[in-house]
N, C-alpha and C. Protein backbone atom coordinates (compact mmCIF):
# COMPACT_ATOMS: atom_id res chain seq x y z
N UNK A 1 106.51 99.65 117.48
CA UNK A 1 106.03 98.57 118.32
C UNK A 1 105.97 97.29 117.48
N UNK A 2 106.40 96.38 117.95
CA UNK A 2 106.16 94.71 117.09
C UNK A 2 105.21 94.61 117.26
N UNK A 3 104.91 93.88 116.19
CA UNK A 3 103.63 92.85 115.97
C UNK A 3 102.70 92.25 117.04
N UNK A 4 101.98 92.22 117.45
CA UNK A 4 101.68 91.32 118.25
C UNK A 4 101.93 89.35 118.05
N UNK A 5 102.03 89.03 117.35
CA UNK A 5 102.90 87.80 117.11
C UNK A 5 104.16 87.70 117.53
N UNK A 6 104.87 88.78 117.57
CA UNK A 6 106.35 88.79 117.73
C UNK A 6 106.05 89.34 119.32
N UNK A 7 105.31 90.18 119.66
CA UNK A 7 105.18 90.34 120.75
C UNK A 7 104.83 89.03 122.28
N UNK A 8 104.03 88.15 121.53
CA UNK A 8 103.73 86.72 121.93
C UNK A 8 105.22 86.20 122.43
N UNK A 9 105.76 86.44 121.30
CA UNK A 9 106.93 85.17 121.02
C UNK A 9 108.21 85.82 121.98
N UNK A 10 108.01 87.19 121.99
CA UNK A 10 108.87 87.50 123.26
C UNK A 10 108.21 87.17 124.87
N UNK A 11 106.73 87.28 124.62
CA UNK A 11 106.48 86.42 126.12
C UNK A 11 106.75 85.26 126.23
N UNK A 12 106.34 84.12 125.26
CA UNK A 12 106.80 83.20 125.00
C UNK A 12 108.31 82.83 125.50
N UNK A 13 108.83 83.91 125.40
CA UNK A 13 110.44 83.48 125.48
C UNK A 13 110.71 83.65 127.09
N UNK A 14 110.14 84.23 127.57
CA UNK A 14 110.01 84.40 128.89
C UNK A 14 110.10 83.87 129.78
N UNK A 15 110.96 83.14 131.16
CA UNK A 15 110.35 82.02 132.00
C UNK A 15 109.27 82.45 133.14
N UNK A 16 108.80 81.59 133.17
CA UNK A 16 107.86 81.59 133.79
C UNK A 16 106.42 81.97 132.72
N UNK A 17 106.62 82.28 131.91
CA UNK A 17 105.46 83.04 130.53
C UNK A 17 104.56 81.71 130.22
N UNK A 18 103.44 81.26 130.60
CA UNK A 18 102.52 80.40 129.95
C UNK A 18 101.38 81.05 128.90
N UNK A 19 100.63 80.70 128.09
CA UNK A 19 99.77 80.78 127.23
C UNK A 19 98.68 80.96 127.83
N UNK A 20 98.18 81.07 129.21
CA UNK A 20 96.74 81.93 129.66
C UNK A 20 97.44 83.34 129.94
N UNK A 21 98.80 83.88 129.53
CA UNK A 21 98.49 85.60 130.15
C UNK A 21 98.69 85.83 128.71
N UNK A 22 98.24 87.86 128.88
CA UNK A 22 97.38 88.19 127.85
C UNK A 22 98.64 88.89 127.11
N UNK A 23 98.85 88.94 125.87
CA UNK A 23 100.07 89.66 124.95
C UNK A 23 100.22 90.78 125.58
N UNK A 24 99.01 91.60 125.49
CA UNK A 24 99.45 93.07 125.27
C UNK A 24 99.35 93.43 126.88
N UNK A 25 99.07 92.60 127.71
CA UNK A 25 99.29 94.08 129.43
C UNK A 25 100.11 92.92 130.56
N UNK A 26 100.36 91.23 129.62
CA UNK A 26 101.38 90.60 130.33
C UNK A 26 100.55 89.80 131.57
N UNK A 27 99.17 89.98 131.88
CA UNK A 27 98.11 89.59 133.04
C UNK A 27 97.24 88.32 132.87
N UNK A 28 97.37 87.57 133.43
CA UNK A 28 96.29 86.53 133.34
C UNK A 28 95.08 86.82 132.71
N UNK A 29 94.94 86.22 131.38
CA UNK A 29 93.84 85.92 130.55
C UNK A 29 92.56 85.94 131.09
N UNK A 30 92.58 84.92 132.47
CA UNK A 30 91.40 84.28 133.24
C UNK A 30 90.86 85.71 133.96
N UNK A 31 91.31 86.83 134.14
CA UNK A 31 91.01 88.07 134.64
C UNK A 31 89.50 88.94 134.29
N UNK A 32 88.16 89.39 135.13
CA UNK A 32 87.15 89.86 134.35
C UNK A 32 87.36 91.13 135.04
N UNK A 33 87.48 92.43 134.61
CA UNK A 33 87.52 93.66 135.05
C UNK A 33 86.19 94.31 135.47
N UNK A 34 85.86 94.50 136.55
CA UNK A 34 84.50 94.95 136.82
C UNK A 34 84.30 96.22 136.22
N UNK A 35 82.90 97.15 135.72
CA UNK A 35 82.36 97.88 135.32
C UNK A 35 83.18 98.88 137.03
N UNK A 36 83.38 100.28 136.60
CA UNK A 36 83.69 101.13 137.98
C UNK A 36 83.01 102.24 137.92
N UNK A 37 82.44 102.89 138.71
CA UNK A 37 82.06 103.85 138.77
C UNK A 37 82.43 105.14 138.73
N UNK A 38 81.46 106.26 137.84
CA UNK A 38 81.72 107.25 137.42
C UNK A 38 82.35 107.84 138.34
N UNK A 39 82.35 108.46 139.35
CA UNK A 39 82.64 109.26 140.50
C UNK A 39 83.40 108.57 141.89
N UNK A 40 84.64 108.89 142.30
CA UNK A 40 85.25 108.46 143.38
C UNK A 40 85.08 108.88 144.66
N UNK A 41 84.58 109.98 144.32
CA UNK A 41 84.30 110.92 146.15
C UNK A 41 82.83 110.63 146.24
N UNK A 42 82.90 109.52 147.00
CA UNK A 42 81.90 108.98 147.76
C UNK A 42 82.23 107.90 148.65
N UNK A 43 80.95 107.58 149.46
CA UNK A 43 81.24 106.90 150.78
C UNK A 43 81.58 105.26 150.51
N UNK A 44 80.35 104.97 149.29
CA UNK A 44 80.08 103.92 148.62
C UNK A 44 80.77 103.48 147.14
N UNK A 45 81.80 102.98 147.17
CA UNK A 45 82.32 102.63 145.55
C UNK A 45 81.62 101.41 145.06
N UNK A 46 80.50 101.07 143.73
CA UNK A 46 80.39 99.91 143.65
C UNK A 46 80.22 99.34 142.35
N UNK A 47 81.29 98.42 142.08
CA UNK A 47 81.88 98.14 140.88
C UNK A 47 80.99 96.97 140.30
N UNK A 48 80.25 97.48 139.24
CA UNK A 48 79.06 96.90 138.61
C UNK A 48 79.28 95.19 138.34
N UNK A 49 78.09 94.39 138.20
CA UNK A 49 77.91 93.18 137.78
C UNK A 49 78.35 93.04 136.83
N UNK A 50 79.31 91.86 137.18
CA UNK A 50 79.28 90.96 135.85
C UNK A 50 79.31 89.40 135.94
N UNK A 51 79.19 88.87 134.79
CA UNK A 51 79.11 87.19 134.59
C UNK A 51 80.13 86.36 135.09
N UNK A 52 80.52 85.81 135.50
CA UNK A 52 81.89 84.55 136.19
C UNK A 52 81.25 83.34 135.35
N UNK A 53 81.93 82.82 134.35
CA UNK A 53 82.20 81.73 133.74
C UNK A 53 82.57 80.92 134.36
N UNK A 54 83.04 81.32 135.82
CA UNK A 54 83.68 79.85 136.01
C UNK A 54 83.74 79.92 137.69
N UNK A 55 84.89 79.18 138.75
CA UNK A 55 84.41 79.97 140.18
C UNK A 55 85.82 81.21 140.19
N UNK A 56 85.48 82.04 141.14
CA UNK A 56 86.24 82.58 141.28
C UNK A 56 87.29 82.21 142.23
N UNK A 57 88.37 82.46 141.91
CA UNK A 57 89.98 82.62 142.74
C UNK A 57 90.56 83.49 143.73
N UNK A 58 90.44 84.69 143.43
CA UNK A 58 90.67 85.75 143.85
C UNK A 58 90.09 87.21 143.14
N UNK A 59 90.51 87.79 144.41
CA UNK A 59 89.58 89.18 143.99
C UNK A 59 90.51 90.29 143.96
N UNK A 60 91.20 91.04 142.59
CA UNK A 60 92.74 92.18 142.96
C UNK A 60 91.73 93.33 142.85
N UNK A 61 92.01 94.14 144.12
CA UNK A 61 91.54 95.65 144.36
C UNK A 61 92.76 96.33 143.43
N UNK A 62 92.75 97.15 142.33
CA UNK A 62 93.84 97.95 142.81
C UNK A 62 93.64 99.53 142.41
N UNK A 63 94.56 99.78 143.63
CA UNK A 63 94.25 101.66 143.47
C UNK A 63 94.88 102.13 142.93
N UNK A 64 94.98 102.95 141.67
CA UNK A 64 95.80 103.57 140.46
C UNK A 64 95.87 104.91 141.19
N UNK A 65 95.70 105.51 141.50
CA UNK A 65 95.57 107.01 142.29
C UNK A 65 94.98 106.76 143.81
N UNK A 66 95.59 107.57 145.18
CA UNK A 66 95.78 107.10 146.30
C UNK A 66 93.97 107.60 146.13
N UNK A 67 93.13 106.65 147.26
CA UNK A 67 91.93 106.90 147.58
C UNK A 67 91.39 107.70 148.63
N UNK A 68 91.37 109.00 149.03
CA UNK A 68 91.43 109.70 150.06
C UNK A 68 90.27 109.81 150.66
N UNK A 69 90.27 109.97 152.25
CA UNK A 69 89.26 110.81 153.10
C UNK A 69 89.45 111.78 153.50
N UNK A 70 88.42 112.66 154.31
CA UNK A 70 88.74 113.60 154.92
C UNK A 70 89.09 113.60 156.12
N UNK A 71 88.97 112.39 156.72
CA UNK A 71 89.74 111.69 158.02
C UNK A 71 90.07 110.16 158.11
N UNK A 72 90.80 109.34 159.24
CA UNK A 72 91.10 108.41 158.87
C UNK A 72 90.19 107.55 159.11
N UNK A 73 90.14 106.25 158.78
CA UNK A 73 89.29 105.22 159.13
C UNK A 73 89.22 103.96 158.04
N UNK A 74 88.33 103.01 158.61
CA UNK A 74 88.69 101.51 157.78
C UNK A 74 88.09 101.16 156.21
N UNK A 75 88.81 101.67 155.76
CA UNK A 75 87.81 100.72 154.33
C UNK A 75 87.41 100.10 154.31
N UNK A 76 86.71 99.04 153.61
CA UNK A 76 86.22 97.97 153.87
C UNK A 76 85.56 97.13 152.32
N UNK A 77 85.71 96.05 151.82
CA UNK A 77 85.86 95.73 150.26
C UNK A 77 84.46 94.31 150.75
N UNK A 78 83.46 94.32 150.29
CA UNK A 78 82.33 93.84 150.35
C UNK A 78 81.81 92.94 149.19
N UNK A 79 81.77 91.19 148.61
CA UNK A 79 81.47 90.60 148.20
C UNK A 79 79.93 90.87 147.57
N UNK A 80 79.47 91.17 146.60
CA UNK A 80 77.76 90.91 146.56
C UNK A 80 77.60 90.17 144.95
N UNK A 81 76.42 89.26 145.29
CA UNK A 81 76.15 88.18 144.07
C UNK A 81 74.88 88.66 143.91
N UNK A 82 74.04 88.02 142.69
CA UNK A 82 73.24 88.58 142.28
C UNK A 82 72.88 87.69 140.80
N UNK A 83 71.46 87.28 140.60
CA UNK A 83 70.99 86.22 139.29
C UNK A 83 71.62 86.68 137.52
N UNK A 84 71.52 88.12 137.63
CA UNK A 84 71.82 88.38 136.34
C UNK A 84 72.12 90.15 136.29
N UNK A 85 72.72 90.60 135.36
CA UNK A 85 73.58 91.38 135.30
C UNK A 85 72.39 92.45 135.15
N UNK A 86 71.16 92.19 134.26
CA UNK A 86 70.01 92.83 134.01
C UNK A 86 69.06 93.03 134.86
N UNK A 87 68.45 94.53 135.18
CA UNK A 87 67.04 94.48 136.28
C UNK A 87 65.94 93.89 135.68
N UNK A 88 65.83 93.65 134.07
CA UNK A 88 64.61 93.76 133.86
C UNK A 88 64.84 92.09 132.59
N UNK A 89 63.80 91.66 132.87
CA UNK A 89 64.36 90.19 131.48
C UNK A 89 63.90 90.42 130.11
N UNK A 90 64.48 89.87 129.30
CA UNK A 90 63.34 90.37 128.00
C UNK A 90 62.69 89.13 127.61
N UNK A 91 62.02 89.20 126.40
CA UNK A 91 61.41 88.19 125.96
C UNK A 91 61.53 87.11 124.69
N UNK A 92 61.93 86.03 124.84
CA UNK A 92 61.93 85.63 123.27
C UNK A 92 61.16 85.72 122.16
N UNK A 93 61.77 85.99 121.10
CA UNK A 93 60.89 85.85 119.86
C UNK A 93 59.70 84.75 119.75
N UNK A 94 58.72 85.11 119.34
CA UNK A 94 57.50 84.28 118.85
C UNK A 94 57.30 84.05 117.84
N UNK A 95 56.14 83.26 116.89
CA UNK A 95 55.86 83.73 116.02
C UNK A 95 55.65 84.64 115.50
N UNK A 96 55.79 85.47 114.47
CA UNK A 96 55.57 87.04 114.47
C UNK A 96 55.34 88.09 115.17
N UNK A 97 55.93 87.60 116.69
CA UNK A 97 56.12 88.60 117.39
C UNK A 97 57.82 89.00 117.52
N UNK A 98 58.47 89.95 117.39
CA UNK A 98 59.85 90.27 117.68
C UNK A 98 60.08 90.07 119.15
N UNK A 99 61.37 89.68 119.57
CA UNK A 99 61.97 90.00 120.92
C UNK A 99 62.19 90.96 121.29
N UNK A 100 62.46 90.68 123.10
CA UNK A 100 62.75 92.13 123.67
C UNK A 100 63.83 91.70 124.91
N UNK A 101 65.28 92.53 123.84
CA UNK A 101 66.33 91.68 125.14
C UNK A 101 66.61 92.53 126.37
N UNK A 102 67.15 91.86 127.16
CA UNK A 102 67.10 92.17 128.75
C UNK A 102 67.46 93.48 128.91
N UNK A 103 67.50 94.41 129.76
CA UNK A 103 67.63 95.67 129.95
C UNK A 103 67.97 96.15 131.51
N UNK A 104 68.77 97.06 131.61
CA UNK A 104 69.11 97.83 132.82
C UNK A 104 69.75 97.07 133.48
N UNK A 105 71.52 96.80 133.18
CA UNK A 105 72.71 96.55 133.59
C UNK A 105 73.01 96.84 134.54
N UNK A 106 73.96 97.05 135.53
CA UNK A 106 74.19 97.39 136.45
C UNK A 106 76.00 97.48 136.56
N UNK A 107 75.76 98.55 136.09
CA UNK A 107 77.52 98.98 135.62
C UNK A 107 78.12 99.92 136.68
N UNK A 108 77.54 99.61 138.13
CA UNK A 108 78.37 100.67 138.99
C UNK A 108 77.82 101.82 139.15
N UNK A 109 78.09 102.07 140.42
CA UNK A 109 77.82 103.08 141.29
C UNK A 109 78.30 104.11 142.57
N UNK A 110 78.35 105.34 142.68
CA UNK A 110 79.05 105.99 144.14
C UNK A 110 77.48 106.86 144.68
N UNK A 111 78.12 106.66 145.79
CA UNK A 111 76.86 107.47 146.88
C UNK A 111 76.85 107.49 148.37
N UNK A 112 76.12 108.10 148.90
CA UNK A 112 76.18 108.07 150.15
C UNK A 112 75.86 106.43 151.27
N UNK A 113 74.97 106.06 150.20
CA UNK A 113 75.08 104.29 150.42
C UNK A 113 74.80 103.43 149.22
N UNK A 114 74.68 102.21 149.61
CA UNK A 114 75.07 101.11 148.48
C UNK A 114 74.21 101.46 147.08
N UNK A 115 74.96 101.18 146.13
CA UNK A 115 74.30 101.50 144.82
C UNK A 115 73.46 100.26 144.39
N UNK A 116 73.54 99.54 144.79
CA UNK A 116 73.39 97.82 144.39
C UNK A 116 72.03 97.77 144.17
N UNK A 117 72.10 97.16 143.51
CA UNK A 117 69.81 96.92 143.10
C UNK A 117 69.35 95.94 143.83
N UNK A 118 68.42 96.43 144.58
CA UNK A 118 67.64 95.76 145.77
C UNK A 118 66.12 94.88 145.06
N UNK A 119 66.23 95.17 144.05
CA UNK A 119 65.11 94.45 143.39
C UNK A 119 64.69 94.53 142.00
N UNK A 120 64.36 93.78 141.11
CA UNK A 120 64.45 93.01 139.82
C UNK A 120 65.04 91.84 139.56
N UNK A 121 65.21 91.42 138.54
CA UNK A 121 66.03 90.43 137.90
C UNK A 121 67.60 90.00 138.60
N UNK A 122 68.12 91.86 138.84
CA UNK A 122 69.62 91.39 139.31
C UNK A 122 69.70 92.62 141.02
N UNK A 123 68.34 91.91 141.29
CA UNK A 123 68.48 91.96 143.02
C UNK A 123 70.03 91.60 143.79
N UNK A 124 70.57 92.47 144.53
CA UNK A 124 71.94 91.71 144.56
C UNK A 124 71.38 91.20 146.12
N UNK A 125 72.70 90.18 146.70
CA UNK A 125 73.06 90.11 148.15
C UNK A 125 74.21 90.28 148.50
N UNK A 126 74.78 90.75 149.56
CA UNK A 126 75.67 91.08 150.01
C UNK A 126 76.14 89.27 150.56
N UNK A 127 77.73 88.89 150.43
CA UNK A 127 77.68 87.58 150.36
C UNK A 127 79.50 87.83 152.08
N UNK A 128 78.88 87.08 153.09
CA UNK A 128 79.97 86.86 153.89
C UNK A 128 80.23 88.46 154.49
N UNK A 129 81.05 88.76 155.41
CA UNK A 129 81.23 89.92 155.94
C UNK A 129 81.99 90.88 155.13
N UNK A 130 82.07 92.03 155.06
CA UNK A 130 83.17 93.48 154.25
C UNK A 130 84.38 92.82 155.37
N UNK A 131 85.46 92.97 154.49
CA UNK A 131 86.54 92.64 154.90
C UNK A 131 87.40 93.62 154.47
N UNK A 132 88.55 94.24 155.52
CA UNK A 132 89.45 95.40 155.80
C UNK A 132 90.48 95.50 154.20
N UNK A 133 90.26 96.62 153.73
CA UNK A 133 91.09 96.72 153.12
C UNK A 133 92.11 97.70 153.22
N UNK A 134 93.32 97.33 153.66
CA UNK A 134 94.23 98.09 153.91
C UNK A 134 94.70 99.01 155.48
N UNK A 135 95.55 99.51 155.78
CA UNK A 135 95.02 100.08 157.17
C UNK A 135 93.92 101.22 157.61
N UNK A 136 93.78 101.49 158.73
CA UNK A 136 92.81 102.24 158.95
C UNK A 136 94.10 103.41 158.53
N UNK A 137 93.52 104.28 157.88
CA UNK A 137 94.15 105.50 157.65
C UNK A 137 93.36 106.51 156.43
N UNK A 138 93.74 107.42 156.32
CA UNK A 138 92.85 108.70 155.30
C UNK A 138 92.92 108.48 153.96
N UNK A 139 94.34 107.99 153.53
CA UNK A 139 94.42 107.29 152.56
C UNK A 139 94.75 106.20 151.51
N UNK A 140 94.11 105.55 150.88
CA UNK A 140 94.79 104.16 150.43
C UNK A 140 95.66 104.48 149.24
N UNK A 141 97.20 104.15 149.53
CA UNK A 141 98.05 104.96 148.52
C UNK A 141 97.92 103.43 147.02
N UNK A 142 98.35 103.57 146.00
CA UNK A 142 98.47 103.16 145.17
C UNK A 142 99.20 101.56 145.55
N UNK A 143 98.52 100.76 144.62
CA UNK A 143 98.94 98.91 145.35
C UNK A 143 97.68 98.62 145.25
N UNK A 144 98.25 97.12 145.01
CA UNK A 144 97.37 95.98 145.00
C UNK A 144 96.97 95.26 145.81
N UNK A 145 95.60 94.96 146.38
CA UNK A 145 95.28 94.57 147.54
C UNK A 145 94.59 93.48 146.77
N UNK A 146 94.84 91.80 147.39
CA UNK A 146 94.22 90.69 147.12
C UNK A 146 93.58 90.28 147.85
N UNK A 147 92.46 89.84 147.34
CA UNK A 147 91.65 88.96 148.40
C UNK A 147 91.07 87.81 148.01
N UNK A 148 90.90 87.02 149.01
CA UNK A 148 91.01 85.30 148.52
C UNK A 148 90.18 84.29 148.89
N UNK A 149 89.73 83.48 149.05
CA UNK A 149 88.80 82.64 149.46
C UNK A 149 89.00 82.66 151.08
N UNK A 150 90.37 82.49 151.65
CA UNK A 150 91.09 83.33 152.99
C UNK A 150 90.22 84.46 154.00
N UNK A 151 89.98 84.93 153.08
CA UNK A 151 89.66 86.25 153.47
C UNK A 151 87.98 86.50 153.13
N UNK A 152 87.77 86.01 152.19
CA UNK A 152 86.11 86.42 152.09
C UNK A 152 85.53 84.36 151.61
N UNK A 153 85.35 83.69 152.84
CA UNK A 153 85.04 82.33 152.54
C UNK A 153 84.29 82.46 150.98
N UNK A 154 82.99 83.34 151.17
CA UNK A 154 82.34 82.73 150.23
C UNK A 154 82.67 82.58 148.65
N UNK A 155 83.90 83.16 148.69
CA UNK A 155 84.39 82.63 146.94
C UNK A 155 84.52 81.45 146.69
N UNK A 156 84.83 80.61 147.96
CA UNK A 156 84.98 78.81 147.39
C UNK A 156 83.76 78.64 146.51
N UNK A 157 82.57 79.17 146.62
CA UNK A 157 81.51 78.69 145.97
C UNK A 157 81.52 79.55 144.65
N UNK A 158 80.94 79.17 143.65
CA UNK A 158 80.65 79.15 142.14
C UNK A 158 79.24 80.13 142.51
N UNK A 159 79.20 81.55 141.64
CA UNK A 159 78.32 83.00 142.08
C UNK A 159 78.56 82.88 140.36
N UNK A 160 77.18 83.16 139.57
CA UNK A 160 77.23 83.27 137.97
C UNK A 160 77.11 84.69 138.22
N UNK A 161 77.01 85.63 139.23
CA UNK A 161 77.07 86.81 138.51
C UNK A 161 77.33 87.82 139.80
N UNK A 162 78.60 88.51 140.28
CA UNK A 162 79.36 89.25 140.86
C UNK A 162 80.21 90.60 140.60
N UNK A 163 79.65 91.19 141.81
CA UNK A 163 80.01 92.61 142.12
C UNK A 163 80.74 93.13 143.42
N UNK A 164 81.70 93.89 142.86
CA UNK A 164 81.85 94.40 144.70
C UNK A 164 82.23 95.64 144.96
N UNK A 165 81.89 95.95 146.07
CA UNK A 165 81.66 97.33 146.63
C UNK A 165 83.02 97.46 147.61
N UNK A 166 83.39 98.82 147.42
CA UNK A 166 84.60 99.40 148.76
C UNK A 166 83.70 100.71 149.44
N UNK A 167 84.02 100.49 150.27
CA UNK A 167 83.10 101.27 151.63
C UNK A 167 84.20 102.18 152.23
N UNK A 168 83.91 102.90 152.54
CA UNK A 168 85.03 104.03 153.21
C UNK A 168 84.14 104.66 154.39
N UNK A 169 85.49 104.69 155.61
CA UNK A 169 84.85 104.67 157.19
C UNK A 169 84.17 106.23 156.76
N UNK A 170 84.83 107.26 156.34
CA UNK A 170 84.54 108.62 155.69
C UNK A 170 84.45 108.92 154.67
N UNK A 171 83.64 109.48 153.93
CA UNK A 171 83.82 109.52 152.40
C UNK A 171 85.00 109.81 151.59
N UNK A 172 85.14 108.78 150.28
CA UNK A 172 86.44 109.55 150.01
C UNK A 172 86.14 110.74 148.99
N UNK A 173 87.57 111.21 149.10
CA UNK A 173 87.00 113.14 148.20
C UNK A 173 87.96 112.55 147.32
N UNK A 174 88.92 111.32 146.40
CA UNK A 174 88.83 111.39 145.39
C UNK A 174 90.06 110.00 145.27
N UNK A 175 90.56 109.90 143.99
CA UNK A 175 91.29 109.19 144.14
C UNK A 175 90.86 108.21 142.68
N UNK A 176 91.23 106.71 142.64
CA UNK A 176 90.68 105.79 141.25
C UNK A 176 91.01 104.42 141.49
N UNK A 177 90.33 103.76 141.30
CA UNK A 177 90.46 101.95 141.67
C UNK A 177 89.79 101.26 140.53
N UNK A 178 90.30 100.00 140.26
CA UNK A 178 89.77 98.96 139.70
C UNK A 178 89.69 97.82 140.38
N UNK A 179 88.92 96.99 139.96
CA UNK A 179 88.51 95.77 140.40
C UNK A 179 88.77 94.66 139.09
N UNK A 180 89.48 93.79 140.26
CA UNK A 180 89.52 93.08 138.88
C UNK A 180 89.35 91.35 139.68
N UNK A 181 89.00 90.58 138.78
CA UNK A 181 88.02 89.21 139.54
C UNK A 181 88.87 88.18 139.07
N UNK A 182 89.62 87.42 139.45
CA UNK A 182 90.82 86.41 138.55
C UNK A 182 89.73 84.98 138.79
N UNK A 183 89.63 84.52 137.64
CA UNK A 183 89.04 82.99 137.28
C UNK A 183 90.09 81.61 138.29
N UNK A 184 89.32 80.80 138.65
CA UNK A 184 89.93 79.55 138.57
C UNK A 184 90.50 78.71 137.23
N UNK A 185 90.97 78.01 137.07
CA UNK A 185 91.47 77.40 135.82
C UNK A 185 90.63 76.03 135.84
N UNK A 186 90.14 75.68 137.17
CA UNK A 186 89.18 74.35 136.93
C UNK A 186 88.69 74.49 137.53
């Protein structure tokens, strides 16, 4: 395998190749990969908090392994914001007292309903309506599903800290997805 320098310089050589995508997987730089949850066979998929530096653009679902039910029905891919990634805050240092930094992340969840923390620090809300992902059918085969300010208004607005959930009309019995959150550039 080359270098990663030399690897650059063959993206580089590339048209269309600018300096925000990333050497080694070829993807926009500006990209934050949500935290996913341990377990896929469930009703509730919900892909843990994280920070947005900046506003968001778009939102890429994508399913690496088809997402199955045991019958057919609508998925559904659900926006939720939320103050901070932590349930609990910590404290700054004092005078000779030590700190105590923030605690209990929220890295995702599956279940029979929403995993999302209803209260602490990173209380979430559910932001704009669940919007269809994909057809109604048993299973969501492998592909990238985008979603856009289009489709879920409330991304025009600037959220410091975002999560989102896929809902299944029936539970799914298995399958694998990522979430991934693409930045604006200004």
């Amino acid at each position: 395998m080359a270098p990663p320098s030399q690897q650059r310089g063959q993206l580089m050589a590339t048209p269309g190749f600018t300096v925000d995508l990333d050497p080694w997987y070829g993807t926009p730089q500006n990209e934050i990969l949500l935290p996913a949850p341990v377990s896929f066979a469930a009703q509730f998929l919900d892909f843990g908090l994280a920070v947005m530096p900046t506003r968001i653009k778009t939102i890429a679902v994508v399913i690496d392994t088809a997402l199955t039910s045991g019958a057919a029905g609508q998925a559904t891919a659900q926006l939720y914001v939320a103050r901070s990634i932590f349930s609990t805050a910590g404290t700054p240092p004092a005078p000779g007292v030590a700190g105590v930094g923030a605690s209990g992340a929220f890295t995702g969840g599956s279940g029979g309903a929403s995993q999302f923390p209803t209260t602490g620090l990173n209380a979430c809300q559910a932001r704009g309506t669940a919007v269809n992902l994909g057809p109604n059918t048993a299973s969501l085969g492998p592909g990238v599903f985008f979603l856009s300010p289009a489709d879920i208004p409330d991304l025009q607005w600037e959220w410091c800290v975002v999560g989102v959930e896929i809902k299944a009309a029936v539970a799914f019995t298995g399958g694998s997805a990522r979430v991934f959150v693409e930045l604006a550039n200004t």
